[in-house]
C-alpha atoms as a PDB file:
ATOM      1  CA  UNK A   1      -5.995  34.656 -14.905  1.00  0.00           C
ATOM      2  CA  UNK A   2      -8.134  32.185 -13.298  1.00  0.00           C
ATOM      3  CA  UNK A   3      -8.484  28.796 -12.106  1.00  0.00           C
ATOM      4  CA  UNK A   4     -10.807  27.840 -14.919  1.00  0.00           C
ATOM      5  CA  UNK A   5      -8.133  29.368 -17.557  1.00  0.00           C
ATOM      6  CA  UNK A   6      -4.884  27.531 -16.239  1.00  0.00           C
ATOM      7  CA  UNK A   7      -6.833  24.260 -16.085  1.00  0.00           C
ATOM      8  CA  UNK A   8      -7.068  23.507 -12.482  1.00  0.00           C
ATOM      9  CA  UNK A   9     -10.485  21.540 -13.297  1.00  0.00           C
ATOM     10  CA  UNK A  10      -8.382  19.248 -15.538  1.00  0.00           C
ATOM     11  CA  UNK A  11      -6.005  19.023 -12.417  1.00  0.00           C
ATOM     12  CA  UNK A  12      -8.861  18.404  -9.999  1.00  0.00           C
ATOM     13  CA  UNK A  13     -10.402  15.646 -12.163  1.00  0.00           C
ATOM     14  CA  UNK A  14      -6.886  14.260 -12.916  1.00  0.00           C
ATOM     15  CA  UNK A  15      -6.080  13.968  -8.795  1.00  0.00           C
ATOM     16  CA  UNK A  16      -9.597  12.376  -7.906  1.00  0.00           C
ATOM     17  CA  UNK A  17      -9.399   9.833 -10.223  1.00  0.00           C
ATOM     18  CA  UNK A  18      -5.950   8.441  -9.658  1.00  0.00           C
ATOM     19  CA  UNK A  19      -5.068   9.780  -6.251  1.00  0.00           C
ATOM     20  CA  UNK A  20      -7.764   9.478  -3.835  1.00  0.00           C
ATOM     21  CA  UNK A  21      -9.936   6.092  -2.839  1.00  0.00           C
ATOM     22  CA  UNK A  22     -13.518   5.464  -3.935  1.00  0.00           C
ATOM     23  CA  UNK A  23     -15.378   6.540  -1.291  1.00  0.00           C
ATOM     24  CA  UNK A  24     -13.572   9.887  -1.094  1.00  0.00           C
ATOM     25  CA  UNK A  25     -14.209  10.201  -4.871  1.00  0.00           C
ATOM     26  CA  UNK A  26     -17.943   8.839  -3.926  1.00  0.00           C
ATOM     27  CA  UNK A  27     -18.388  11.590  -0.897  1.00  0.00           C
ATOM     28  CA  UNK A  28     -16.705  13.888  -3.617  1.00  0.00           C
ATOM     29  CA  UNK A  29     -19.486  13.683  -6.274  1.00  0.00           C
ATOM     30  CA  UNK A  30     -22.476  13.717  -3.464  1.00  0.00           C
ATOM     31  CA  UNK A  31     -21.537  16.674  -1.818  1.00  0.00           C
ATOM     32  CA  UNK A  32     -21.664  18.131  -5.408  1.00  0.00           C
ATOM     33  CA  UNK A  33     -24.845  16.751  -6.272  1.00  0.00           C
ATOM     34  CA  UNK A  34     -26.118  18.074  -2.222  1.00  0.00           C
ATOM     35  CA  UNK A  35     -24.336  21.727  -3.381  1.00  0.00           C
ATOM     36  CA  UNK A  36     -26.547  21.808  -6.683  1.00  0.00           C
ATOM     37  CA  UNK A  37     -29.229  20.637  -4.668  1.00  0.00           C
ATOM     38  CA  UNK A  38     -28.804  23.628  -1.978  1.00  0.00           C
ATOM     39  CA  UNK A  39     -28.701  26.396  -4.986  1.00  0.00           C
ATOM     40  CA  UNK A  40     -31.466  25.239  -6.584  1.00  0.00           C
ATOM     41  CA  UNK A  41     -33.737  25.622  -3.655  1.00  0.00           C
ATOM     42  CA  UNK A  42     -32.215  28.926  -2.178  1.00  0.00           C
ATOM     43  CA  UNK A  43     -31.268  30.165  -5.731  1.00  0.00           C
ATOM     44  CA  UNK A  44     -34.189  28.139  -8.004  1.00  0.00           C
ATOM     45  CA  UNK A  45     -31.357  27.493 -10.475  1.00  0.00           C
ATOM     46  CA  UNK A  46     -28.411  25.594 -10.704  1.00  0.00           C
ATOM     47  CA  UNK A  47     -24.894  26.473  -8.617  1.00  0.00           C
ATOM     48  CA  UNK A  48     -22.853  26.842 -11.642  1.00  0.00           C
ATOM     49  CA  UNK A  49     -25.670  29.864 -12.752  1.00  0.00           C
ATOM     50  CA  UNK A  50     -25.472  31.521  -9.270  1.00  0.00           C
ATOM     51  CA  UNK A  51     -23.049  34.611  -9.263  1.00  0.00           C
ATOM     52  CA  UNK A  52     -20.083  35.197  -7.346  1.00  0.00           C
ATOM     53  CA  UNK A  53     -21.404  36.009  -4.245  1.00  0.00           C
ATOM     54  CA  UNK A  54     -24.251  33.089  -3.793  1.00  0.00           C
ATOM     55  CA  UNK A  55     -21.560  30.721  -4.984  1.00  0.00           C
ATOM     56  CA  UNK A  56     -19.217  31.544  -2.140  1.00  0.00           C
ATOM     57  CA  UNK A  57     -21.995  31.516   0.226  1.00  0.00           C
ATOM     58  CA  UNK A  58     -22.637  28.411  -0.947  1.00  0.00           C
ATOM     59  CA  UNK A  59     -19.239  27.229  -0.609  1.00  0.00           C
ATOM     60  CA  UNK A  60     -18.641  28.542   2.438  1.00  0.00           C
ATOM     61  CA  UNK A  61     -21.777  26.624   4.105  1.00  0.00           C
ATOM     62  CA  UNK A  62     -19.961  23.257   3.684  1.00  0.00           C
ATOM     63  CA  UNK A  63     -16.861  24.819   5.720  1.00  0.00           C
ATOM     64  CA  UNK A  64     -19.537  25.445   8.527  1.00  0.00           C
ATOM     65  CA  UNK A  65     -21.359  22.382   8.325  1.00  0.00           C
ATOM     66  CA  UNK A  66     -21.181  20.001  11.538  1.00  0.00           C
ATOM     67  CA  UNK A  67     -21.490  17.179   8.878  1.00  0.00           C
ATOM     68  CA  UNK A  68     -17.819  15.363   8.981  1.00  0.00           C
ATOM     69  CA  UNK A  69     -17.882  14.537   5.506  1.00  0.00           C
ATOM     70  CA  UNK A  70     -19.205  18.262   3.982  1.00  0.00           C
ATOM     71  CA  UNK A  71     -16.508  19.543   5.788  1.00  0.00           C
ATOM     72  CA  UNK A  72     -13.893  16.904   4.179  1.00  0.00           C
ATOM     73  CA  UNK A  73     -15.179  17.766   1.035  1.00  0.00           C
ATOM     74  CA  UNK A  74     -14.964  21.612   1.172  1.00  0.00           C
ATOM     75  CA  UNK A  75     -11.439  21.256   2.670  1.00  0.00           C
ATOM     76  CA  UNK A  76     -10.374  18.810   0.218  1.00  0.00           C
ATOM     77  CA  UNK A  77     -11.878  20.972  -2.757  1.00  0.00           C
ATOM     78  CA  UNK A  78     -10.196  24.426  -1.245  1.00  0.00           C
ATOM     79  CA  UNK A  79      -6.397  22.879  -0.307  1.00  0.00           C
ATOM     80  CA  UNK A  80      -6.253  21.111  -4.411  1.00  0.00           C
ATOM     81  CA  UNK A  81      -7.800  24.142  -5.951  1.00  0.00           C
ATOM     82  CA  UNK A  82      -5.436  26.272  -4.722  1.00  0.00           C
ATOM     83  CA  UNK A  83      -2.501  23.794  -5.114  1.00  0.00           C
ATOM     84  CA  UNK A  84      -3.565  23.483  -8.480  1.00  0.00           C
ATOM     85  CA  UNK A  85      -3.167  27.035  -9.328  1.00  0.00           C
ATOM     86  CA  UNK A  86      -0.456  27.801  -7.259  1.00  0.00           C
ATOM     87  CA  UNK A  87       1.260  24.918  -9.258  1.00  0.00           C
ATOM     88  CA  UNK A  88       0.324  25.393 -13.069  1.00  0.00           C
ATOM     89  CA  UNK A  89       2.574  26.434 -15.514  1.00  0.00           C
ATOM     90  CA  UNK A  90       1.322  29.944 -16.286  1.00  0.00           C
ATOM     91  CA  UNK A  91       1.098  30.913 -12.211  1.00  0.00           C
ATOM     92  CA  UNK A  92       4.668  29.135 -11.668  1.00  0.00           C
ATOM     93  CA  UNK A  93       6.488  31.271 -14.848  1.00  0.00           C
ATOM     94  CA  UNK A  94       4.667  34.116 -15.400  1.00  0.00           C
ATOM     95  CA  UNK A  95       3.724  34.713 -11.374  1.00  0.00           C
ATOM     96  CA  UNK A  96       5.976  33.341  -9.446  1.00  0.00           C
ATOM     97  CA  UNK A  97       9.192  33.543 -11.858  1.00  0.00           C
ATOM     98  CA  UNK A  98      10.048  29.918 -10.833  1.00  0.00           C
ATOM     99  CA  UNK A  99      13.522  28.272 -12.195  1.00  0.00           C
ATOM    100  CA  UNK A 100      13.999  25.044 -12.146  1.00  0.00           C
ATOM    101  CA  UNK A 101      17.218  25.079 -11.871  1.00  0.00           C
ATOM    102  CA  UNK A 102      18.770  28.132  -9.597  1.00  0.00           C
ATOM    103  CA  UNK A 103      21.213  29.783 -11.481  1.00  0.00           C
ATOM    104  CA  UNK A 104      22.318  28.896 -14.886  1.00  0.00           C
ATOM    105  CA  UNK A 105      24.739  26.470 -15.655  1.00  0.00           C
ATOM    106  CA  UNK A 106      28.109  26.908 -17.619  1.00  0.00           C
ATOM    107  CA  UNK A 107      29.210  23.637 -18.599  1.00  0.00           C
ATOM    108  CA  UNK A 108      32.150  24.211 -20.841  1.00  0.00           C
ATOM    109  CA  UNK A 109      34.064  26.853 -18.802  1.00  0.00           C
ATOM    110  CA  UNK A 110      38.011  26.090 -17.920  1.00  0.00           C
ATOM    111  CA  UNK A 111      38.644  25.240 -14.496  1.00  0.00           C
ATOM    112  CA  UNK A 112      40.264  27.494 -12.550  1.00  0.00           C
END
């Protein structure tokens, strides 16, 4: 089970659009268009066809960066991912065993 498989990107996309303000959405999509840009010249192909390891490199650059707004982004990217997961239906049931309710409720028992 993945990210990708419990629909987190749906989530992502979802939260962007009708959470956040423009110019975080705006700083959102350049720092994804400056992340293609950085695996295409240290990789010569697109992020999304770098493996595992290049990607998190990748990644992890922006976390480094003295650049206020690459670091926003990779922060911003890293907390919702993981809240996304962390918060899906499959990883809250089949995971975490959540219950929305603790307990289970009796409702037609005699009072005591």
């Amino acid at each position: 089970i993945g990210a990708l498989s419990v629909g987190t990107d749906k989530y992502l996309a979802a939260l962007l659009e009708n959470c956040y303000d423009a110019d975080v959405r705006d700083n959102v999509k350049h720092q994804m268009k400056e992340l293609d840009a950085k695996a295409e010249s240290a990789h010569r192909h697109a992020f999304i066809l770098c493996d595992q390891a290049q990607r998190e490199a990748l990644l992890l650059a922006f976390d480094s960066s003295q650049d206020k707004k690459a670091k926003d982004f990779f922060n911003l990217m890293k907390t919702e991912t993981i809240r996304g997961f962390n918060t899906s239906k499959e990883v809250m049931l089949g995971y975490l065993k959540y219950k929305v309710v603790p307990g289970h409720y009796y409702g037609c028992v005699d009072a005591i």
